[in-house]
Structures are given as C-alpha cells and as structure tokens.
Protein backbone atom coordinates (compact mmCIF):
# COMPACT_ATOMS: atom_id res chain seq x y z
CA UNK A 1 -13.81 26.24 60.72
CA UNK A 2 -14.85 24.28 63.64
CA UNK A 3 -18.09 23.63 65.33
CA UNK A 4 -19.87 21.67 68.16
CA UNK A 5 -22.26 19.19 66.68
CA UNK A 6 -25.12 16.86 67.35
CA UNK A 7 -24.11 13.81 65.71
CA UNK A 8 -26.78 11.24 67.63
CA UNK A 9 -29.16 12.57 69.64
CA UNK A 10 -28.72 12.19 73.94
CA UNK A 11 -24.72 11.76 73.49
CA UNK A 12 -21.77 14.10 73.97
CA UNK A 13 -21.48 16.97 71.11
CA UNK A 14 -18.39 16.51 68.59
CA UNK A 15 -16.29 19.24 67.52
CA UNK A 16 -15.84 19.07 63.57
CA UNK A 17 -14.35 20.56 61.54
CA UNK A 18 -16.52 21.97 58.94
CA UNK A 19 -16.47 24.36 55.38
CA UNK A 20 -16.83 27.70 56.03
CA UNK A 21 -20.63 28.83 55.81
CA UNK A 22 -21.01 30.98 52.62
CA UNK A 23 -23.60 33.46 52.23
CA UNK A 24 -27.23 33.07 50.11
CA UNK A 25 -29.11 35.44 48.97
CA UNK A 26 -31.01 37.03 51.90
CA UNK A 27 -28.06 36.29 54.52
CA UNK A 28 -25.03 37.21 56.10
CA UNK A 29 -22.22 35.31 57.76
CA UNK A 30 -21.15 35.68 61.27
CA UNK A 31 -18.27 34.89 63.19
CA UNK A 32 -19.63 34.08 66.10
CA UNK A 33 -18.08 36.16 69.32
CA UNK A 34 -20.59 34.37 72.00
CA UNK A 35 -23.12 32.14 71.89
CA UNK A 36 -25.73 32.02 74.67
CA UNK A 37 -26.65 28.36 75.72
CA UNK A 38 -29.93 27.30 77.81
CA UNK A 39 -32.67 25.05 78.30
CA UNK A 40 -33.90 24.94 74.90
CA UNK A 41 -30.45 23.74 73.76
CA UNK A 42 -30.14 20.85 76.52
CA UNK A 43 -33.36 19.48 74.80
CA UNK A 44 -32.49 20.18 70.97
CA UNK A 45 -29.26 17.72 71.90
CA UNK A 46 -31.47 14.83 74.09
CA UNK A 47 -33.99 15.38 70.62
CA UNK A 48 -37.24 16.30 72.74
CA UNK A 49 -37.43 19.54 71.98
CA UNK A 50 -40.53 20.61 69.94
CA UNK A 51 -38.48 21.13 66.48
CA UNK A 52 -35.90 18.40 65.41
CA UNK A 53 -32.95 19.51 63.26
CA UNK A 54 -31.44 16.70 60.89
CA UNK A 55 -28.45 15.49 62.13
CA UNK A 56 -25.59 16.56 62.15
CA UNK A 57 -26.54 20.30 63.36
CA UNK A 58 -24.76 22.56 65.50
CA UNK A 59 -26.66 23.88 68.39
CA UNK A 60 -26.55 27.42 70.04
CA UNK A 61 -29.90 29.80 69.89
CA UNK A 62 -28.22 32.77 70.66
CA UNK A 63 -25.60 34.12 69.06
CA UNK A 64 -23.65 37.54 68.81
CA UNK A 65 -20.19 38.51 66.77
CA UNK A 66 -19.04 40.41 63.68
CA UNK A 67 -20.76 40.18 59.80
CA UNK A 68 -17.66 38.91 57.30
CA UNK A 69 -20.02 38.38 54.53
CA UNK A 70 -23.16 40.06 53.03
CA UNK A 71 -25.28 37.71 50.27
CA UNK A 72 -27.28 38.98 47.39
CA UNK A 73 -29.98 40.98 47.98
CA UNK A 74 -29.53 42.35 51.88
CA UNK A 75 -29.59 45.52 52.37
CA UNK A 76 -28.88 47.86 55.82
CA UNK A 77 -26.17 45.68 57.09
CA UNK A 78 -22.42 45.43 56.00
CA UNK A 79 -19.13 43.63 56.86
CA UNK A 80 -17.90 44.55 60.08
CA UNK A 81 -21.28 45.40 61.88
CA UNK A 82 -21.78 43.75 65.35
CA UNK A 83 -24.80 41.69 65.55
CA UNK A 84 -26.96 39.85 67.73
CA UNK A 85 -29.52 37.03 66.49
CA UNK A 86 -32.00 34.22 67.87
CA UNK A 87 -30.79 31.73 65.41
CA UNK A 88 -32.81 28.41 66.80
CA UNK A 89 -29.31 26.59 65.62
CA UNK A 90 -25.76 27.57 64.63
CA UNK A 91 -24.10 29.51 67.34
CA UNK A 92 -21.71 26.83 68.95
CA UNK A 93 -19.39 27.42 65.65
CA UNK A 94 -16.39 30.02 64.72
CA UNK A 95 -18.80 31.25 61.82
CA UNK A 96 -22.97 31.02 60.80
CA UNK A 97 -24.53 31.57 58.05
CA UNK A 98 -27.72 33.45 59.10
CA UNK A 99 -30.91 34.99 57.18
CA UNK A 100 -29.93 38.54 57.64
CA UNK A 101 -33.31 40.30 58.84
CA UNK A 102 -32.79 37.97 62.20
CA UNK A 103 -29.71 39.67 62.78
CA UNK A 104 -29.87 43.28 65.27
CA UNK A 105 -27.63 45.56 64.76
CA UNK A 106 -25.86 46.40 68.38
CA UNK A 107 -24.63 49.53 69.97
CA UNK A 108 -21.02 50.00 70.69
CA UNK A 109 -21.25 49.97 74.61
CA UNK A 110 -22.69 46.58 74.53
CA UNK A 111 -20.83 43.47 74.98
CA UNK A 112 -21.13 40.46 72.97
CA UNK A 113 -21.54 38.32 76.08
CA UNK A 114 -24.66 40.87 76.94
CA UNK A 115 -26.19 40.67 73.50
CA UNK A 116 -26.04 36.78 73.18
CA UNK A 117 -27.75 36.96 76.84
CA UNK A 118 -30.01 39.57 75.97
C-alpha cells in the first residue's frame, strides 16, 4: 500500500510504499476513503507540535473509509462498516490500522468527506 510520510522533520512528505497494516487485538483496519488535514498536521510535519511521532510516520488526524479487517477481541464493528476516527496519525495512507473503540460508526447519508471534516 502506499502512504505519505514524515521522513525528516520541516521537509516535503514522501510517498512509500509500505506493508499492509494488519490488525492487533483491540483494532481494526481501515482503508482510508478521506482524510481531513489541518493545523495540527502542518506542525506534526515542521516537529513542533506538542506530541512527536518517531520517524518515519504518516500524518493525517482525521480519517474516514471502510473496516477490511477486525482483530481479536473487538466487538460491535465488522468488515464493511463505514467509519470515522480522530486517529492523531495514519490517515494520509490507502489503509490504517486503528484501535477500534476510536472508530464511529457513520450513517448512510453521510459522506466520507463530511465525516473526516466532522
């Protein structure tokens, strides 16, 4: 799969192309429909944002798409259930691995552009 990364902090982002995320106990991968990008995200890539993921990470907060794969252990969400999470990292990639009680279960009028907004 591919995905935007943070290689060195305050320089362009790299696509890479990455193993697919695989589901541990207590979470769910997503592939990733939209991912919502603002402030926070300008800051996690210059490093001067509060928290500092180890590099290489993939930045995007917001996310929304579709579950492909449930891990051990979570329960009231399934493959093929749109979803919307505030991931703090993840969502510029085709697929995230996520801890599923982030993840919101969205209704079938909403877009995934309004749910990685929202």
């Amino acid at each position: 799969m591919k995905a935007m990364q943070v290689t060195q902090y305050n320089t362009p982002l790299v696509l890479q192309k990455l193993d697919m995320p695989q589901a541990a106990r207590g979470e769910v991968v997503v592939q990733v429909a939209t991912c919502g990008l603002n402030f926070g995200d300008t800051l996690l890539v210059k490093g001067s944002y509060q928290e500092k993921p180890q590099l290489p990470f993939t930045p995007g907060m917001e996310l929304a798409g579709t579950i492909t794969a449930v891990g051990d252990g979570v329960t009231g969400i399934e493959v093929g259930q749109r979803v919307a999470a505030y991931s703090g990292v993840g969502g510029l990639a085709e697929f995230a691995a996520l801890r599923a009680d982030i993840c919101v279960s969205l209704p079938d009028d909403m877009s995934f552009e309004d749910a990685a907004a929202f």
